[in-house]
Protein backbone atom coordinates (compact mmCIF):
# COMPACT_ATOMS: atom_id res chain seq x y z
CA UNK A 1 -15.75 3.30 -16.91
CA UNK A 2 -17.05 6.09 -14.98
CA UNK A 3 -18.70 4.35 -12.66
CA UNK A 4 -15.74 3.87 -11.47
CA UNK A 5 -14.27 6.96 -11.17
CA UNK A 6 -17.28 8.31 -8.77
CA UNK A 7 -16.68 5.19 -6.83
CA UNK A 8 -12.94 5.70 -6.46
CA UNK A 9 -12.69 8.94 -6.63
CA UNK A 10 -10.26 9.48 -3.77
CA UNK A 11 -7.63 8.71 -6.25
CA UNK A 12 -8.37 12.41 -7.82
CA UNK A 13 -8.43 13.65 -4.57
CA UNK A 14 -5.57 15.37 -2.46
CA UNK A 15 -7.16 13.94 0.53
CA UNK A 16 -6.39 10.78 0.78
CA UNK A 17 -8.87 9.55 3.67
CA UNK A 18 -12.25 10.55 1.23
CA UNK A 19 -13.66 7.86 0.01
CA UNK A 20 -16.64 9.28 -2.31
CA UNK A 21 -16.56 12.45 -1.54
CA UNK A 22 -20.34 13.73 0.08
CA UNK A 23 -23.30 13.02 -1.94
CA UNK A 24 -26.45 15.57 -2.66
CA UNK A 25 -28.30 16.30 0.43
CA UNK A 26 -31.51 16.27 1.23
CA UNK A 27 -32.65 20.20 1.60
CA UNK A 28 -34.34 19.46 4.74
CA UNK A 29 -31.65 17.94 6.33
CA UNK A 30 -29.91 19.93 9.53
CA UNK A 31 -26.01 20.71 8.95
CA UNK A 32 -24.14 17.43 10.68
CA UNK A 33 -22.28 14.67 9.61
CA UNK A 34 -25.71 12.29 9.38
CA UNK A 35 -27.73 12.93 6.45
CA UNK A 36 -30.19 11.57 4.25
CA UNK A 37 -29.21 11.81 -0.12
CA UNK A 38 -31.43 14.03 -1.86
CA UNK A 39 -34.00 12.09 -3.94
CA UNK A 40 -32.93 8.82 -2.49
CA UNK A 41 -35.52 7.66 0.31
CA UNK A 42 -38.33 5.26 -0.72
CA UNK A 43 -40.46 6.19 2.68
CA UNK A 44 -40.10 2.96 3.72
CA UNK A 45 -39.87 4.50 7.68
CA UNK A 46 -37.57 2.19 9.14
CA UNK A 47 -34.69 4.72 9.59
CA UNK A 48 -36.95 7.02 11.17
CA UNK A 49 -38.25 4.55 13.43
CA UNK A 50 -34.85 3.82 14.65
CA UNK A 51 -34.04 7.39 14.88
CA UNK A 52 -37.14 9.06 16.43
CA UNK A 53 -36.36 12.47 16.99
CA UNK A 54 -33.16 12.69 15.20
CA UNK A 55 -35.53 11.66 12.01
CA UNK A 56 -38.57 12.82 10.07
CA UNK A 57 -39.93 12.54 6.56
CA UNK A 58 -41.74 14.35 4.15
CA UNK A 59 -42.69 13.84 0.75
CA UNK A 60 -39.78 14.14 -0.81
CA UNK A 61 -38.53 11.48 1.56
CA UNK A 62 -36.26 10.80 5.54
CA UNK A 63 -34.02 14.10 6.63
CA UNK A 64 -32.28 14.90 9.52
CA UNK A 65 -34.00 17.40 11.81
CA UNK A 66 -31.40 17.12 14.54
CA UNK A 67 -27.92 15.62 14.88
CA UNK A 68 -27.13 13.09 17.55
CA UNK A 69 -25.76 14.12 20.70
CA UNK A 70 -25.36 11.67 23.45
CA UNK A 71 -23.82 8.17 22.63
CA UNK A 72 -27.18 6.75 22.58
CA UNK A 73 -28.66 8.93 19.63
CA UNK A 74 -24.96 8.31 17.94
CA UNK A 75 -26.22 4.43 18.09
CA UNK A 76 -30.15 5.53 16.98
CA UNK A 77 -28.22 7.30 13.83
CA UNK A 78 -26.09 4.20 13.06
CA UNK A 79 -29.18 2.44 13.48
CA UNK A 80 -30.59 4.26 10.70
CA UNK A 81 -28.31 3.96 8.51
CA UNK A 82 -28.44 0.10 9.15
CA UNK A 83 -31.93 -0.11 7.94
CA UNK A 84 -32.13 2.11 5.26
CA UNK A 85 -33.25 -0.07 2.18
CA UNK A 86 -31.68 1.93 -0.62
CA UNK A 87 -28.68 3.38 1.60
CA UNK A 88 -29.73 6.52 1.49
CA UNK A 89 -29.05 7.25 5.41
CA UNK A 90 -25.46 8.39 5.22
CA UNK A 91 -22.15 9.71 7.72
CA UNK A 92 -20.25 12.20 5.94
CA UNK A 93 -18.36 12.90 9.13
CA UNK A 94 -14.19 11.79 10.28
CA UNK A 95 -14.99 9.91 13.71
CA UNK A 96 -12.98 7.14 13.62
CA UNK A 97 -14.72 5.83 16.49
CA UNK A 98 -17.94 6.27 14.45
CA UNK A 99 -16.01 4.98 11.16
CA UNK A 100 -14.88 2.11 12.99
CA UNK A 101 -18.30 1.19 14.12
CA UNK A 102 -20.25 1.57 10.77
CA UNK A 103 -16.91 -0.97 9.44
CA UNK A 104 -17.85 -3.21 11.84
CA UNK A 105 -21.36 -3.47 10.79
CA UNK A 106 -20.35 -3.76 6.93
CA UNK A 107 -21.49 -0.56 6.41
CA UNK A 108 -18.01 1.11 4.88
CA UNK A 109 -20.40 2.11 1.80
CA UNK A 110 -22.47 4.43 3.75
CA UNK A 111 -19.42 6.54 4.95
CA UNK A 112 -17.73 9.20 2.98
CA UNK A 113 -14.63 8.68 4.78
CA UNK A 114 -12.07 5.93 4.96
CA UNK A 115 -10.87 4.22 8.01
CA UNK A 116 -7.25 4.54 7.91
CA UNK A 117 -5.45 0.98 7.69
């Protein structure tokens, strides 16, 4: 049963637009609302290939050494997060715009936040 209390826990929370609340970081990662989980990446490299420059690894896996900027390393991020094979690429941000696209891509379980109906 507590499985699924982490994964709702927005019902314990006064804010009602947080889905699972942010999970462990990476150490490495930069401050931003893209971010790896902490003990989560398998190496695999795909999300750093899609995010060159945003992305690098090290042996404790993928971390972000530089938030996106531009629209076009917003898409490299999303990218990321599309082929991460465990889902450890992650937005913890409240863009709906960004939301909206990670939705659209059937990736709701990779952001922190809800899209508001």
């Amino acid at each position: 049963m507590n499985i699924f209390k982490n994964l709702f826990r927005s019902s314990t929370n006064s804010n009602p637009k947080y889905l699972t609340g942010p999970r462990p970081r990476h150490e490495l990662n930069v401050q931003g609302d893209f971010y790896v989980e902490k003990d989560s990446c398998t190496l695999c490299g795909a999300p750093e290939v899609e995010a060159m420059g945003l992305m690098a690894h090290s042996a404790g896996g993928c971390y972000f050494i530089r938030q996106p900027e531009t629209e076009e390393e917003i898409e490299q991020a999303i990218n990321a997060i599309a082929v991460s094979c465990v889902s450890a690429v992650r937005y913890g941000g409240t863009d709906q715009k960004i939301i909206k696209r990670l939705y659209a891509l059937k990736l709701e379980s990779e952001c922190d936040y809800i899209m508001p109906i």
